[in-house]
Protein backbone atom coordinates (compact mmCIF):
# COMPACT_ATOMS: atom_id res chain seq x y z
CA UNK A 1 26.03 -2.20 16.75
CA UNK A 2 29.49 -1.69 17.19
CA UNK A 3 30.49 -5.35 17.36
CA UNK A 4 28.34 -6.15 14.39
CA UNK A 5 30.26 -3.81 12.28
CA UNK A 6 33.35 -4.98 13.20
CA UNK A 7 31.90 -8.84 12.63
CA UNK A 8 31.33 -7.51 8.77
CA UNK A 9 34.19 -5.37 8.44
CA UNK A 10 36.67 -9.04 9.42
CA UNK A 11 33.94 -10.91 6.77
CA UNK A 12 34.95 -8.15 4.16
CA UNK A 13 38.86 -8.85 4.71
CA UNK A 14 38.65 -12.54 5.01
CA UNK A 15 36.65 -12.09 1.50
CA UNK A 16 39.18 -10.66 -0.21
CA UNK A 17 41.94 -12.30 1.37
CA UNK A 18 40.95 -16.01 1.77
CA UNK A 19 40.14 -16.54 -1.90
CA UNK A 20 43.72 -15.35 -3.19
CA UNK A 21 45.27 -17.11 -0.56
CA UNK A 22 43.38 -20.21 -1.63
CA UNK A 23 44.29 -19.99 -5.59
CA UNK A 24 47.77 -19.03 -5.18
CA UNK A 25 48.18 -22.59 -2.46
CA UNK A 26 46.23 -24.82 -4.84
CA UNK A 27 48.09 -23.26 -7.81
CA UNK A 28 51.80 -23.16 -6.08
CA UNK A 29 51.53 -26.11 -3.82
CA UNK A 30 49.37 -28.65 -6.59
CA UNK A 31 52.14 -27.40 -9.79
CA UNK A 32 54.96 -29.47 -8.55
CA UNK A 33 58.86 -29.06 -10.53
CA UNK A 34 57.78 -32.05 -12.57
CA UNK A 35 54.60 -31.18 -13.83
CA UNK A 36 52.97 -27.52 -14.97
CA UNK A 37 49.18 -27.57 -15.53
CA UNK A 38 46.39 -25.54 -14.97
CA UNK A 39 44.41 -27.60 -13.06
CA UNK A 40 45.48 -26.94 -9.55
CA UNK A 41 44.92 -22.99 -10.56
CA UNK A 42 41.29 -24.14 -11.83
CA UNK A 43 40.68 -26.14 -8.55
CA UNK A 44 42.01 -22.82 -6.50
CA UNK A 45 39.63 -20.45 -8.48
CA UNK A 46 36.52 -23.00 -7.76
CA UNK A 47 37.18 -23.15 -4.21
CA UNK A 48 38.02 -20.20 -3.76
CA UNK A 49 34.63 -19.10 -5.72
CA UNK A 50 32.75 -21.25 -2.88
CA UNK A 51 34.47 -19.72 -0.28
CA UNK A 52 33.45 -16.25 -1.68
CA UNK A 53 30.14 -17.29 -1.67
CA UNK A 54 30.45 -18.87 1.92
CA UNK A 55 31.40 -15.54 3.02
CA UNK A 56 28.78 -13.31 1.17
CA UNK A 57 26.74 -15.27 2.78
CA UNK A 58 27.63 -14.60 6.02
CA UNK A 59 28.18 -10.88 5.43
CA UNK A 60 24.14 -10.92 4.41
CA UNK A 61 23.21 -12.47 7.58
CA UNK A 62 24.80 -10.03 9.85
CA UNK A 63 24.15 -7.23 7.62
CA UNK A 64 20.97 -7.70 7.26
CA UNK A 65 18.27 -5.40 8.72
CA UNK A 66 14.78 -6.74 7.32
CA UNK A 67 12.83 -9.02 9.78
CA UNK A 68 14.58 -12.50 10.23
CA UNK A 69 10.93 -14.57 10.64
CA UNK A 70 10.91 -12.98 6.95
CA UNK A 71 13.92 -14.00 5.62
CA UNK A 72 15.02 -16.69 8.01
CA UNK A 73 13.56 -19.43 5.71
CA UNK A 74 15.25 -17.84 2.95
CA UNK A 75 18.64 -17.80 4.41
CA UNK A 76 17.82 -21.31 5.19
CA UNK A 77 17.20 -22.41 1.32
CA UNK A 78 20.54 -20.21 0.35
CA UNK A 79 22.85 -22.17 2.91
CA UNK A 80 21.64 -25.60 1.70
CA UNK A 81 21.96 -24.21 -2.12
CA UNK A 82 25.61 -23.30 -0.90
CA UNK A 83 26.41 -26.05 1.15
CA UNK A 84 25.82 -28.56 -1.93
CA UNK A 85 27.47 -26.18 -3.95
CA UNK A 86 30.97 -26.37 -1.83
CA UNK A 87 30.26 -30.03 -1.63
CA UNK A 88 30.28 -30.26 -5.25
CA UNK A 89 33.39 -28.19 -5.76
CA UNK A 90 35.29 -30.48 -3.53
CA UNK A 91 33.92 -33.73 -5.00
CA UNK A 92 34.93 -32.51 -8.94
CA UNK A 93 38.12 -31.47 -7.55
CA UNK A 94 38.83 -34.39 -6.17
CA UNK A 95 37.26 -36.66 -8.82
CA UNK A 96 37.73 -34.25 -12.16
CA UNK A 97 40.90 -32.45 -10.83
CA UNK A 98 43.21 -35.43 -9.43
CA UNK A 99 42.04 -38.72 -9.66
CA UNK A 100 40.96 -38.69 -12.99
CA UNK A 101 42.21 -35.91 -14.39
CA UNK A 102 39.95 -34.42 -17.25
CA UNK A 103 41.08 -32.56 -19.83
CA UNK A 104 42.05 -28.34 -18.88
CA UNK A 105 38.73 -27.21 -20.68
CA UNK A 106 36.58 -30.09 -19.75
CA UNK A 107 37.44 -29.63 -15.92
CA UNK A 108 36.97 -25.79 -16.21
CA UNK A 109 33.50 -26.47 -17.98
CA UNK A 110 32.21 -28.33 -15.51
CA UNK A 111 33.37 -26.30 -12.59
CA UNK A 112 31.52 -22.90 -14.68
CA UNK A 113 28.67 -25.01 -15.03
CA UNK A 114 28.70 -25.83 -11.37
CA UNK A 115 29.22 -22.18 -10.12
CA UNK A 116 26.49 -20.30 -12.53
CA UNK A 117 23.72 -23.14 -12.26
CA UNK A 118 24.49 -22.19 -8.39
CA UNK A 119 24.26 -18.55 -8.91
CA UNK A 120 20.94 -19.16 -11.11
CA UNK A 121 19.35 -20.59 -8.02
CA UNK A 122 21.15 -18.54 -5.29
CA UNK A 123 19.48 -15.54 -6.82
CA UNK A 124 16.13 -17.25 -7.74
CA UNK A 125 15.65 -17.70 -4.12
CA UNK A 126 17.14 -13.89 -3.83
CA UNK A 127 14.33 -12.88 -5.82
CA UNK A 128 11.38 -15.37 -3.98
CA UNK A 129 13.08 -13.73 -0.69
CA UNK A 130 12.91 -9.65 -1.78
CA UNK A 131 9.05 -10.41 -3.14
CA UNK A 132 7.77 -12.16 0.18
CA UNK A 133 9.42 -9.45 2.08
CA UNK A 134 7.77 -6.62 -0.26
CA UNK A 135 4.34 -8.38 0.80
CA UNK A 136 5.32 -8.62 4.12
CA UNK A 137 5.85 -4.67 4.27
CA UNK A 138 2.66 -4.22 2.32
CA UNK A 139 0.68 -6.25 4.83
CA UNK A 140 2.47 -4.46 8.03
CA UNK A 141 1.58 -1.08 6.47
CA UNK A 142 -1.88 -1.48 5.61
CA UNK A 143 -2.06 -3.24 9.27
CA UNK A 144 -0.63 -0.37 10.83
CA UNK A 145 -3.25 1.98 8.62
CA UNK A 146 -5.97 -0.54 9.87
CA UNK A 147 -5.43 -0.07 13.48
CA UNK A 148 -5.25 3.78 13.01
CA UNK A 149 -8.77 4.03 11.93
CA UNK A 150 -10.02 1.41 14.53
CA UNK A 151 -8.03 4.06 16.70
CA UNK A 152 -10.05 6.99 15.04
CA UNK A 153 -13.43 5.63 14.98
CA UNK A 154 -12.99 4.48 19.05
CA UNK A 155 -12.30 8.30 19.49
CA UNK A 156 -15.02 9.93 17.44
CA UNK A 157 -17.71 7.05 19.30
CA UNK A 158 -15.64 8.75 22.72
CA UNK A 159 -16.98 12.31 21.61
CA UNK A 160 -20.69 10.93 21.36
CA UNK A 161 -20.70 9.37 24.84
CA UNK A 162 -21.28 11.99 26.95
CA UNK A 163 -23.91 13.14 25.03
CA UNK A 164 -27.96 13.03 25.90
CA UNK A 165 -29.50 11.77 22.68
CA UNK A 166 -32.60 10.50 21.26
CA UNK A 167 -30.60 8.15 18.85
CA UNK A 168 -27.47 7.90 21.11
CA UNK A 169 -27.91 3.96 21.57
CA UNK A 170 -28.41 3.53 18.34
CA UNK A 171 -25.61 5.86 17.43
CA UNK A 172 -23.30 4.31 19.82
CA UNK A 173 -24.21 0.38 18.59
CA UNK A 174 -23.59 1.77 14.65
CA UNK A 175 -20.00 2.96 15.81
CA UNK A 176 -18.76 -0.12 17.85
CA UNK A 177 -19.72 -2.07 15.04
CA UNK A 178 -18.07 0.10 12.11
CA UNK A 179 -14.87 -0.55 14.57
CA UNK A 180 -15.36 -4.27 14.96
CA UNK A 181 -15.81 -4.38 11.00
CA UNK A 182 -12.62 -2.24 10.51
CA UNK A 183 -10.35 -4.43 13.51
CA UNK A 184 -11.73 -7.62 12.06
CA UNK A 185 -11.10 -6.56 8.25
CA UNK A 186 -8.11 -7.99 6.36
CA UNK A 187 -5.73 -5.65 5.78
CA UNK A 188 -5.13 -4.18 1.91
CA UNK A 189 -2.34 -5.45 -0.30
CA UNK A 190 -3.56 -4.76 -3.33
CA UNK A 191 -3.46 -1.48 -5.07
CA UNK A 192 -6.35 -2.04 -7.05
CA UNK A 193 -8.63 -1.35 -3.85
CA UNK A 194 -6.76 1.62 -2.56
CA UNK A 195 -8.87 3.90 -3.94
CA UNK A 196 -11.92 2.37 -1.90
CA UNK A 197 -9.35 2.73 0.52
CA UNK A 198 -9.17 6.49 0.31
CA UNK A 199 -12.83 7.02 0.02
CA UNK A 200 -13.43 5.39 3.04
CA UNK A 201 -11.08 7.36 5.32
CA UNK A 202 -12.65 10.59 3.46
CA UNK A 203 -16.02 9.41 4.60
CA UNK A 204 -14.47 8.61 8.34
CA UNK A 205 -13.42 12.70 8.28
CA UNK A 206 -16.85 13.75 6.74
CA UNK A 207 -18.01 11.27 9.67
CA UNK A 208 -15.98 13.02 12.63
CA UNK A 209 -16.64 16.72 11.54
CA UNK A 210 -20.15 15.65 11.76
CA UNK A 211 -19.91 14.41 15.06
CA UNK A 212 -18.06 17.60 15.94
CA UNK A 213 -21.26 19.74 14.69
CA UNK A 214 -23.39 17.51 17.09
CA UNK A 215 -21.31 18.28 20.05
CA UNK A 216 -21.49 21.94 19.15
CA UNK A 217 -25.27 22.04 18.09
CA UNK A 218 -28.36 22.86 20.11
CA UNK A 219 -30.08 20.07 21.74
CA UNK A 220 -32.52 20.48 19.56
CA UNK A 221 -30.60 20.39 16.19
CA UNK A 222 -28.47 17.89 17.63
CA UNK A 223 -31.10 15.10 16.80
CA UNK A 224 -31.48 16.01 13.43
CA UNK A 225 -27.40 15.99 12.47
CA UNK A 226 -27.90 12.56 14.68
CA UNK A 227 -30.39 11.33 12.14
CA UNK A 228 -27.85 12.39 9.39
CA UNK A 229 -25.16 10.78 11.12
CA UNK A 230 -26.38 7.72 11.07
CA UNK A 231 -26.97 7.07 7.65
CA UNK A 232 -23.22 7.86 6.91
CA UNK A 233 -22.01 5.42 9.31
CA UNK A 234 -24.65 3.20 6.89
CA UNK A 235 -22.55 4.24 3.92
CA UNK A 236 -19.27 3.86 5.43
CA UNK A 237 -20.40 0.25 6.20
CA UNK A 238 -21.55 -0.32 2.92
CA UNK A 239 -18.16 0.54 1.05
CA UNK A 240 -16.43 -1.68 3.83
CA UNK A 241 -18.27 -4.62 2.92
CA UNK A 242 -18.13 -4.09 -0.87
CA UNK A 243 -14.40 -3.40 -0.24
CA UNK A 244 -13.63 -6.90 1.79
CA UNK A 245 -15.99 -8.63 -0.67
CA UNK A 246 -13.53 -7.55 -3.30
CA UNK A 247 -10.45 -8.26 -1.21
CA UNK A 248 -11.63 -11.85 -0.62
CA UNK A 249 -12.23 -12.29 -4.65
CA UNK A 250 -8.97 -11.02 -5.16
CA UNK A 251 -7.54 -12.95 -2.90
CA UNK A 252 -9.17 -16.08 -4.40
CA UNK A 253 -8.32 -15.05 -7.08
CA UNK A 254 -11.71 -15.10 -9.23
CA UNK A 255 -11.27 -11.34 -9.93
């Protein structure tokens, strides 16, 4: 931790210090007794504008903290996009800056052009990046909320094991498939189905306190809550169907 910090803290010096070092060379060095012109001073700001963005780049990279097999193909698609760009600065100095020399406003147009068509795509691919990673979190949460209640319904099937039922096998093959359905469901990213959601871990608590009661309950009663029992596991299974039916429709998008 302590070594990445001080990797971003030199990055955050260099960025501040390499640029102006860069303007003040081209624009010093390239203005020779002879001749005065802004051109070298244009050629310093647009390299030093690529190594700015060189640099922000790298500062992202060590900075960042979201999950790299997310982003790593976005990083990827941002150093090509600035890679051509400092390509591109070099070329139309060289080109635009000295060997033809262009007019002052015609060489600074074309080096703005260069730098803000860059910055259109750099963040175009900023904004692809932040909404694949919003999915990504999306899909990890309702994953995580998925294996919870594969979790839950394992436990409340553990409670009914022990127990000497008339409708214990049946109970018992109603569960382990309400758990299968749940650990074999696609996880929920879209809001529009987290109310199902909701209703169906409301029905999973109606489901447990149930079981509970049977645990509790005379052997006699205990067949008859049994009997209830199993026609809310019926239910439960019903919403989870109509819910992936929907999630595959949405999905599809046909809905």
């Amino acid at each position: 931790m302590t070594k990445r910090v001080d990797i971003r803290n030199w990055i955050s010096g260099a960025g501040v210090l390499l640029p102006l070092i860069t303007i003040l060379l081209f624009g010093f060095i390239g203005n020779g007794a002879e001749t005065r012109t802004l051109h070298p001073w244009i050629s310093g700001a647009a390299a030093a504008c690529a190594e700015g963005m060189i640099l922000f780049f790298m500062f992202r990279m060590v900075s960042g903290t979201d999950r790299f097999a997310v982003r790593a193909p976005f990083y990827i698609a941002s150093s090509v996009v600035i890679g051509i760009y400092a390509l591109t600065v070099l070329l139309e100095i060289v080109l635009f800056g000295y060997m033809f020399r262009l007019t002052v406003n015609a060489y600074l147009s074309i080096h703005l052009i260069t730098f803000f068509l860059t910055a259109g795509v750099l963040g175009l691919v900023s904004l692809v990046g932040k909404y694949a990673m919003s999915q990504e979190n999306k899909e990890s949460s309702s994953l995580s909320t998925q294996k919870e209640a594969v979790a839950w319904i394992a436990s409340i099937r553990e409670q009914l094991s022990g127990l000497a039922l008339e409708q214990g096998s049946v109970l018992n093959k109603l569960l382990l498939e309400l758990e299968e359905s749940f650990r074999y469901s696609d996880p929920i990213t879209h809001q529009s189905l987290y109310a199902i959601e909701d209703i169906i871990r409301q029905r999973i608590s109606v489901l447990e306190d149930q079981v509970k009661l049977i645990t509790g309950a005379e052997h006699d009663l205990q067949d008859i809550l049994a009997e209830e029992t199993i026609q809310q596991i019926h239910e439960i299974l019903t919403i989870l169907m109509e819910r992936n039916t929907q999630l595959v429709r949405l999905k599809a998008g046909t809905s």
